[in-house]
N, C-alpha and C. Protein backbone atom coordinates (compact mmCIF):
# COMPACT_ATOMS: atom_id res chain seq x y z
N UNK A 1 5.03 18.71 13.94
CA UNK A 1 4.29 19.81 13.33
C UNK A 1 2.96 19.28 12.82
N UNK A 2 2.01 19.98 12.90
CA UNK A 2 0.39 20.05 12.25
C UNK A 2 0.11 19.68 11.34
N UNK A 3 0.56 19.30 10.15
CA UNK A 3 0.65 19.50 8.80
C UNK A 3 -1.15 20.40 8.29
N UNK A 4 -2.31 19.72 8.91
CA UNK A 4 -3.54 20.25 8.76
C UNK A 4 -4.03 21.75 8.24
N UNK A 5 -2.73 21.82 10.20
CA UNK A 5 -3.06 23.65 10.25
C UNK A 5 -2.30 24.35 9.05
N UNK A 6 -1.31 24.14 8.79
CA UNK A 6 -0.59 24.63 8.22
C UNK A 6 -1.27 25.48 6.79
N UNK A 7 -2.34 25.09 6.01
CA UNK A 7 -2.76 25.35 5.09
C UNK A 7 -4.32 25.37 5.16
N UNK A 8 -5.01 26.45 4.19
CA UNK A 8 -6.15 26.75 4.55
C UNK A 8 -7.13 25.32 3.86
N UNK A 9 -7.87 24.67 3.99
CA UNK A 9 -8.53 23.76 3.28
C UNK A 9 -8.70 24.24 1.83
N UNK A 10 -9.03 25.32 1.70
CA UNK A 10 -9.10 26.23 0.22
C UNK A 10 -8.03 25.49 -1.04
N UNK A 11 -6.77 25.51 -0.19
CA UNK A 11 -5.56 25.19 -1.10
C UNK A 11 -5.79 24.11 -1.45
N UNK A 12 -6.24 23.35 -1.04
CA UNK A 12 -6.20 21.51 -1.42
C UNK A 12 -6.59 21.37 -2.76
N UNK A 13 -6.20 20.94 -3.89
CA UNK A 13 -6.41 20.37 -5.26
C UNK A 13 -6.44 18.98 -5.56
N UNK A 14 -7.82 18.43 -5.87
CA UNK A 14 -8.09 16.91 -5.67
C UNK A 14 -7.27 16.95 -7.71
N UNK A 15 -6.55 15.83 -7.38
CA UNK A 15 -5.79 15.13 -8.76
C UNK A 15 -5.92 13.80 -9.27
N UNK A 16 -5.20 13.32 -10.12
CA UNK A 16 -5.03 11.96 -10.14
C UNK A 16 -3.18 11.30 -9.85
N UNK A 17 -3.03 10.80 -9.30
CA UNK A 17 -1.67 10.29 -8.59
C UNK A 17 -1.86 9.22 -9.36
N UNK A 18 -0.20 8.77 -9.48
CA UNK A 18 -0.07 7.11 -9.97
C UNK A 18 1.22 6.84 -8.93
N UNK A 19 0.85 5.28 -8.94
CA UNK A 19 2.25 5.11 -8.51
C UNK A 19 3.43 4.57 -8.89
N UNK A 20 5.18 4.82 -8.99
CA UNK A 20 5.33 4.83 -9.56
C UNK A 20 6.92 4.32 -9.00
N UNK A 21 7.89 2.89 -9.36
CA UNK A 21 9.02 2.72 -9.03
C UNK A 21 10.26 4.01 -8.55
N UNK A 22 10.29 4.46 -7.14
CA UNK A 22 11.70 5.40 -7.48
C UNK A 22 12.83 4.65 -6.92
N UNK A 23 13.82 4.53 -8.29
CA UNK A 23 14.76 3.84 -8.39
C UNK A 23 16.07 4.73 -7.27
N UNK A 24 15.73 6.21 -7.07
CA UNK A 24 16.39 6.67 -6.11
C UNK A 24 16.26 6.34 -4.43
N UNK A 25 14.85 5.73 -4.10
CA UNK A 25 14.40 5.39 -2.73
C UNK A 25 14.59 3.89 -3.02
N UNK A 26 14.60 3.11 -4.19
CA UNK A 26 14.84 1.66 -3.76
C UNK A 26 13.00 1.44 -3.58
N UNK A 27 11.76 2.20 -3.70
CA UNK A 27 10.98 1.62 -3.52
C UNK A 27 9.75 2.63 -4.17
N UNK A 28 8.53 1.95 -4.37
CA UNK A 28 7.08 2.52 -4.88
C UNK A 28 7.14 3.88 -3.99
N UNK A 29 6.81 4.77 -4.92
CA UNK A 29 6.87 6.38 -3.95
C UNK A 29 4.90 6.61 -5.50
N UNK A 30 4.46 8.10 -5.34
CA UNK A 30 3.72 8.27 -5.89
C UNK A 30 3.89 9.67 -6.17
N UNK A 31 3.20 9.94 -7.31
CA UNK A 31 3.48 11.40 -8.02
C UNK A 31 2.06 11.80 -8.79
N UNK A 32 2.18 13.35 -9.47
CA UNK A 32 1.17 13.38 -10.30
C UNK A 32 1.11 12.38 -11.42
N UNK A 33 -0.24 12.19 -11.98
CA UNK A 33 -0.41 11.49 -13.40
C UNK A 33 0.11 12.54 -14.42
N UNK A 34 0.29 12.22 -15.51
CA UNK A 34 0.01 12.67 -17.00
C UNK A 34 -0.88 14.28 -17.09
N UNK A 35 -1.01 15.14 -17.58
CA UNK A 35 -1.86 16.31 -17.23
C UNK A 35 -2.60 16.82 -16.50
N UNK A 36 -1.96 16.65 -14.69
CA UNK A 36 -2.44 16.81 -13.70
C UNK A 36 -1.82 18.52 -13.59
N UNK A 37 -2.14 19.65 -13.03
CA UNK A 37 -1.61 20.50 -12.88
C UNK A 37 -0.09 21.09 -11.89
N UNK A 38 0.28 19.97 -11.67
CA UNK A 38 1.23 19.68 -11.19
C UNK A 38 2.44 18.61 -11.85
N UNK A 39 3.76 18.76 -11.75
CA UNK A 39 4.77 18.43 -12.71
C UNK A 39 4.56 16.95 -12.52
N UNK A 40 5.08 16.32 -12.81
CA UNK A 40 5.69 14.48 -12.69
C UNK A 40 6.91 14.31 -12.15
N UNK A 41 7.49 15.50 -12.04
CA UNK A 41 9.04 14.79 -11.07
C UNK A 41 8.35 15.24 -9.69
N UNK A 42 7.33 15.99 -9.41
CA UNK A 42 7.04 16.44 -7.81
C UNK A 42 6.47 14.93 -7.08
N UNK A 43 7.09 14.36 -5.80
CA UNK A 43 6.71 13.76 -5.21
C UNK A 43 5.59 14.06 -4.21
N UNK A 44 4.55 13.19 -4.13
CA UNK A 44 3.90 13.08 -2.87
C UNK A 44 3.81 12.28 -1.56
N UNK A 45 3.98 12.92 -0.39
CA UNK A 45 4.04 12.41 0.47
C UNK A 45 2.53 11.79 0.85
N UNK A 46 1.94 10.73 0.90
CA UNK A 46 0.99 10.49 1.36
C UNK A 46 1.01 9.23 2.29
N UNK A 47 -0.31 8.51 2.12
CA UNK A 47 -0.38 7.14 3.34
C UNK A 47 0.32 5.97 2.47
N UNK A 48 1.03 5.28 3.36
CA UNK A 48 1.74 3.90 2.87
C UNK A 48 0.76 3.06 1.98
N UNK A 49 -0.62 2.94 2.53
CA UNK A 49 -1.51 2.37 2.03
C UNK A 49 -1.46 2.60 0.24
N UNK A 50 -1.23 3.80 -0.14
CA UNK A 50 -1.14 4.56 -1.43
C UNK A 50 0.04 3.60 -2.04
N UNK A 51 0.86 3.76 -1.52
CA UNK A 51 2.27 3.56 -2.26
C UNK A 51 2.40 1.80 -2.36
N UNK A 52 2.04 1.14 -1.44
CA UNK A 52 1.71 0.09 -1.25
C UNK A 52 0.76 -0.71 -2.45
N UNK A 53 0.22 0.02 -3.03
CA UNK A 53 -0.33 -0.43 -4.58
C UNK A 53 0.34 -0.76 -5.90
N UNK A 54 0.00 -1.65 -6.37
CA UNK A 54 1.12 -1.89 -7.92
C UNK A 54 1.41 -0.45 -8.34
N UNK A 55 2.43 -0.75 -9.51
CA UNK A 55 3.27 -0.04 -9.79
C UNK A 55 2.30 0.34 -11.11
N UNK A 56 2.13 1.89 -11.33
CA UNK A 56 0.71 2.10 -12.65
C UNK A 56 -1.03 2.37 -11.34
N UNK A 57 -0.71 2.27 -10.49
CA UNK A 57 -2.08 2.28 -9.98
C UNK A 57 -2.38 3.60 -10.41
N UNK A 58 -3.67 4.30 -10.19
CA UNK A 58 -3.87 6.05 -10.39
C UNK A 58 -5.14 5.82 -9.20
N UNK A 59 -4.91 6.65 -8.10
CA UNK A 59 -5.60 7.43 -7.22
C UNK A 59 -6.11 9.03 -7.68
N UNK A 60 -7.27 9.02 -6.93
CA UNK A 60 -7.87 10.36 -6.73
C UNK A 60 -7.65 11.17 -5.29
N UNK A 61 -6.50 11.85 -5.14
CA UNK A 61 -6.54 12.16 -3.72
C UNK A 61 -6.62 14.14 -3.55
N UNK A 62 -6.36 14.17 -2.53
CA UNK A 62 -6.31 16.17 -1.99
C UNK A 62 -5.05 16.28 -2.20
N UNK A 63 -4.26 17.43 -2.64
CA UNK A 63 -3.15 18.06 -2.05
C UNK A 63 -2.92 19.06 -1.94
N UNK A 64 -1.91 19.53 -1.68
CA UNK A 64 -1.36 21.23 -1.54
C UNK A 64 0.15 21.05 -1.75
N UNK A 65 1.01 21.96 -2.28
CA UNK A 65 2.06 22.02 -2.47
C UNK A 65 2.66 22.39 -1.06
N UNK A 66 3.86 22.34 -1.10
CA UNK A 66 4.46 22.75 0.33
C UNK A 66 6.06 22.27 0.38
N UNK A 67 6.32 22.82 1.57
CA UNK A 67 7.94 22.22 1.17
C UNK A 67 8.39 22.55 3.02
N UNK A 68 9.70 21.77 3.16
CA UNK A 68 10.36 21.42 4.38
C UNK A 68 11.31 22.30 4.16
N UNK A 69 12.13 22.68 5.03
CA UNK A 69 13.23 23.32 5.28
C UNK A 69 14.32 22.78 4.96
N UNK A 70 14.89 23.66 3.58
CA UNK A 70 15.82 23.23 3.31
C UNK A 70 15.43 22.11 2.42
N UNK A 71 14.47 21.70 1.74
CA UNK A 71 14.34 20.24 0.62
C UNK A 71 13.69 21.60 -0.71
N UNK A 72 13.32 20.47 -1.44
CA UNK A 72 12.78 21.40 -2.86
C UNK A 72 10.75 20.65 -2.34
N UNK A 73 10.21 21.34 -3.40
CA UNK A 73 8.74 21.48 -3.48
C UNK A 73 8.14 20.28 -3.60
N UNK A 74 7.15 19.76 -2.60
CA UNK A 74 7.15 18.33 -2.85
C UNK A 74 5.23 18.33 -2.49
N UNK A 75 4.34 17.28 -2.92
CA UNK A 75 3.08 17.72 -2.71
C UNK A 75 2.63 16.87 -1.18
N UNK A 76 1.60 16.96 -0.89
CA UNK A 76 0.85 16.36 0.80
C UNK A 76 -0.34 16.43 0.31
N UNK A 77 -0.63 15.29 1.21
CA UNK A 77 -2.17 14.22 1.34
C UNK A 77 -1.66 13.92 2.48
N UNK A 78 -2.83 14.43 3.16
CA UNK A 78 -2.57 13.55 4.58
C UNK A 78 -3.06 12.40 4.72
N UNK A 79 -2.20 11.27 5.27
CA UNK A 79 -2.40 10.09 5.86
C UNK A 79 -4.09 9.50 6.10
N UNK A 80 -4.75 10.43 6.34
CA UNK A 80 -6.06 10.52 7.63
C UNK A 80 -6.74 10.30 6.05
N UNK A 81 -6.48 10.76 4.93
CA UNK A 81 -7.83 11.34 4.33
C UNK A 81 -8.35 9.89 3.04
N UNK A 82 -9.29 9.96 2.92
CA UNK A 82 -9.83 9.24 1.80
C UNK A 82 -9.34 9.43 0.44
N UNK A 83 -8.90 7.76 -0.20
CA UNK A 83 -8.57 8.46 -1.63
C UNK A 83 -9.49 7.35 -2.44
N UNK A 84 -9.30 7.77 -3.66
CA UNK A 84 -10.62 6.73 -4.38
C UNK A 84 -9.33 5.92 -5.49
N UNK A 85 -9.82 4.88 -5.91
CA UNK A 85 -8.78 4.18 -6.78
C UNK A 85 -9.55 4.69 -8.42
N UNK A 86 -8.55 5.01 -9.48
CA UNK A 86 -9.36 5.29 -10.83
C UNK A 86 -9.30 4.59 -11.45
């Protein structure tokens, strides 16, 4: 699937992400920061490159909410896109 098409560019909300031990994956996953408009238990799917950063890093990246069939609400950054380190 597209992930691109799927959503109008409009939706995208640039945040701050940290990253952050999930002791349920066994490994660095990333989420919203601290008073981002989005919760702290919502995961983001983004580039390895992201997650691949110490544990506490905070990125500036795009997202949109969205969800898979059948999972709960989880956020997207695509792979492709630029993120800035804060």
């Amino acid at each position: 699937m597209n992930w691109e098409s799927r959503h109008s560019p409009d939706e995208y909300v640039s945040i701050i992400a940290e990253v952050f031990y999930d002791p349920a994956r066994r490994k660095n996953g990333v989420r919203p920061a601290s008073g981002q408009p989005f919760a702290q238990n919502m995961k983001i799917e983004c580039s390895r490159e992201i997650r691949d950063y110490p544990v506490g890093t905070k990125v500036r990246l795009q997202v949109v909410e969205t969800a898979k069939e059948e999972s709960r609400p989880f956020l997207y950054s695509s792979y492709k896109w630029a993120h800035k380190l804060v």
